[in-house]
Protein backbone atom coordinates (compact mmCIF):
# COMPACT_ATOMS: atom_id res chain seq x y z
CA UNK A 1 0.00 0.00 0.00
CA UNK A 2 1.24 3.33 -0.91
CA UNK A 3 0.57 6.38 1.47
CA UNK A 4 1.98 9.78 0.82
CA UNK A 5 4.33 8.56 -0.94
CA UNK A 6 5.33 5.91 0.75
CA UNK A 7 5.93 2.30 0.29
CA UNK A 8 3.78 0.98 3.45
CA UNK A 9 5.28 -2.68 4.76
CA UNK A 10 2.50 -5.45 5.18
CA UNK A 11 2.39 -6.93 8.85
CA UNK A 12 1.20 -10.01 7.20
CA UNK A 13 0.81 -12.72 5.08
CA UNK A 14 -2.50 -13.15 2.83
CA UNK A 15 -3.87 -16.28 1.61
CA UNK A 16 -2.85 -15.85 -1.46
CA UNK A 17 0.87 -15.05 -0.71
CA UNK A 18 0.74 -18.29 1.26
CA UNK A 19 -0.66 -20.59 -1.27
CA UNK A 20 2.53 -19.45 -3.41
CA UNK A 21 4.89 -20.17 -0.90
CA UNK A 22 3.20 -23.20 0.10
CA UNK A 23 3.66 -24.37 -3.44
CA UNK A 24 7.41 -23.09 -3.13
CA UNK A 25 8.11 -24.56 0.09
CA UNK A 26 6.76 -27.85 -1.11
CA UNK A 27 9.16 -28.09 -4.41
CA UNK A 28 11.83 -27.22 -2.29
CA UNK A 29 11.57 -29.26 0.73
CA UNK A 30 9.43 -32.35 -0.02
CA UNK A 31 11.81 -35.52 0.33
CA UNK A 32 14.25 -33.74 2.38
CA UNK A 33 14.97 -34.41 6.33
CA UNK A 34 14.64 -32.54 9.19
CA UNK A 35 18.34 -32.23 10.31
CA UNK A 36 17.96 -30.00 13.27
CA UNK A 37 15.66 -27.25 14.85
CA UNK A 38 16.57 -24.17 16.60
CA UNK A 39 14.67 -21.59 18.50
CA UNK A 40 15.99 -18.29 17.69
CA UNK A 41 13.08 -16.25 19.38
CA UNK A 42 9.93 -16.79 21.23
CA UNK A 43 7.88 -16.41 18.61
CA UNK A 44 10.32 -18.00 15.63
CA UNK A 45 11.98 -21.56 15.02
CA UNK A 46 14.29 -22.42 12.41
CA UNK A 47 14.17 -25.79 10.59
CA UNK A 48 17.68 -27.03 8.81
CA UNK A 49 17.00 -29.36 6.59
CA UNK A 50 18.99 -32.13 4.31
CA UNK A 51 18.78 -34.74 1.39
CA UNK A 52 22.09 -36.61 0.54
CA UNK A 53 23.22 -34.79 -3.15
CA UNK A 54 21.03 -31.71 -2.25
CA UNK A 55 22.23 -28.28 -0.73
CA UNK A 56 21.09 -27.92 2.92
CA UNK A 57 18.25 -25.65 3.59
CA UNK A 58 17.18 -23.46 6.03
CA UNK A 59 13.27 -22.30 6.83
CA UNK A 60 12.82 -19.31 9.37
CA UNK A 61 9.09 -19.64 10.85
CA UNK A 62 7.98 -16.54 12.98
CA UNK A 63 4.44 -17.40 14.09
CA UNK A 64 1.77 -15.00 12.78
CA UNK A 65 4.43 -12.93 10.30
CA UNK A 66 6.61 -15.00 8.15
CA UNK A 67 7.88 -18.08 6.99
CA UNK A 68 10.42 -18.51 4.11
CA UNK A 69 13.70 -20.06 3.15
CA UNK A 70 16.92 -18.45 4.06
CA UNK A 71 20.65 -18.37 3.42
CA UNK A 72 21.64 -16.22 6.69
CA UNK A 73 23.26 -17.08 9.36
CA UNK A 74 20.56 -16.74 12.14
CA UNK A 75 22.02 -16.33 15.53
CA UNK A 76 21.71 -19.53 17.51
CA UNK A 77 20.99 -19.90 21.38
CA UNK A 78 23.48 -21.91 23.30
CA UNK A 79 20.52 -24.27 24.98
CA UNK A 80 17.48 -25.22 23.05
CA UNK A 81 14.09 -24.09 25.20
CA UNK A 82 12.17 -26.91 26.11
CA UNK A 83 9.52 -26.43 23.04
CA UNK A 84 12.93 -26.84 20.60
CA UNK A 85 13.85 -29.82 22.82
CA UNK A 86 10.15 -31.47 22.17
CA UNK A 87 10.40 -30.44 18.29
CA UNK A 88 13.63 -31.99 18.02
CA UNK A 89 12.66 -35.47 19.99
CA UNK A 90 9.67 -36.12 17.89
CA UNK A 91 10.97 -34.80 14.53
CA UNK A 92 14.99 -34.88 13.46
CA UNK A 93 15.69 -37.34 11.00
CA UNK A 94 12.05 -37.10 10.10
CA UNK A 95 11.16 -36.44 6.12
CA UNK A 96 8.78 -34.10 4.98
CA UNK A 97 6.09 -35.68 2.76
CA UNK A 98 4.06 -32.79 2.02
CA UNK A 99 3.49 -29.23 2.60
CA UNK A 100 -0.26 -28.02 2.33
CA UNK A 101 -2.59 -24.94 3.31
CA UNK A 102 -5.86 -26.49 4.55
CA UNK A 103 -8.56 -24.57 3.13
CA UNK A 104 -7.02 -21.32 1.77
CA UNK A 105 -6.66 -20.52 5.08
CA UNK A 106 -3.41 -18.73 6.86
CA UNK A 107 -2.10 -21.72 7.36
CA UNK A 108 0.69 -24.28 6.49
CA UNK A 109 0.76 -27.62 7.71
CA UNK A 110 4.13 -29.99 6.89
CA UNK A 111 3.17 -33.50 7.15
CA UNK A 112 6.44 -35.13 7.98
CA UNK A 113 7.19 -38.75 9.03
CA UNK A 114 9.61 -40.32 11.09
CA UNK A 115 9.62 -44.13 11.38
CA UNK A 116 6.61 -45.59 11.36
CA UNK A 117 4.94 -42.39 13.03
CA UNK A 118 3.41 -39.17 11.33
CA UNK A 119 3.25 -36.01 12.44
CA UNK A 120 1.84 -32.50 11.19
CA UNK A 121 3.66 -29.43 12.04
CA UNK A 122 1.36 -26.36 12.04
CA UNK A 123 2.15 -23.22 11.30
CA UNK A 124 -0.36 -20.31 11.63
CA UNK A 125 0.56 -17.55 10.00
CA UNK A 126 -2.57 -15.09 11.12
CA UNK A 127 -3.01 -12.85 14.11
CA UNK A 128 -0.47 -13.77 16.91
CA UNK A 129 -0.02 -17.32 15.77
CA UNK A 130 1.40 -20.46 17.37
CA UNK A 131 3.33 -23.18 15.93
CA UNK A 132 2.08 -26.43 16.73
CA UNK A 133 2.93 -30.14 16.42
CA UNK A 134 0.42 -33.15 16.45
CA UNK A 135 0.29 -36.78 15.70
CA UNK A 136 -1.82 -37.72 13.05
């Protein structure tokens, strides 16, 4: 939006902005493994990812705001928090098998599968937004 002149910055994401990077996300990251998960921020994770012959990948997350791929260094905290340390039990190693937004809504869910158990990662991208991890 422009006003006076100005270039005004959107707070957030819109459904349609998220069904493209859905799409994006799941060309880029569909096969490849969770390698770690770190918890930059209260509000933000960030997902490395792997695939033997691919580049590693990184995915920044801030709940509510943004979620997209990255090639900066993000700084790290020297102990996970214990909602990294539950992320990290339940899905390193795990591969993502899909990426999808239920609905058209704000949302992306990866469907990612470790051993013989599944799991969705939710990630709402509206209002304040939480990041969320179920079984299926």
């Amino acid at each position: 939006m422009v006003v006076g002149g100005l270039v005004e910055q959107r707070k957030q994401l819109t459904s349609f902005d998220i069904s493209v990077l859905c799409l994006e996300l799941r060309n880029e990251l569909k096969g490849y493994y969770i390698e770690n998960i770190y918890h930059p921020e209260h509000s933000s994770i960030l997902l490395r990812f792997n695939k033997p012959a691919s580049p590693e990948k990184h995915l920044i997350v801030e709940a509510g705001r943004r979620i997209h791929l990255t090639r900066y260094a993000v700084k790290k905290p020297p102990k996970p928090s214990l909602f990294c340390s539950s992320l990290r039990k339940y899905l390193i190693n795990g591969i993502v098998e899909d990426i999808e937004q239920p609905n058209f809504e704000r949302i992306i869910v990866f469907h990612v599968t470790k051993g013989k158990n599944k799991f969705k990662l939710i990630f709402e991208l509206f209002s304040r937004g939480n990041i969320i991890l179920v079984d299926e």
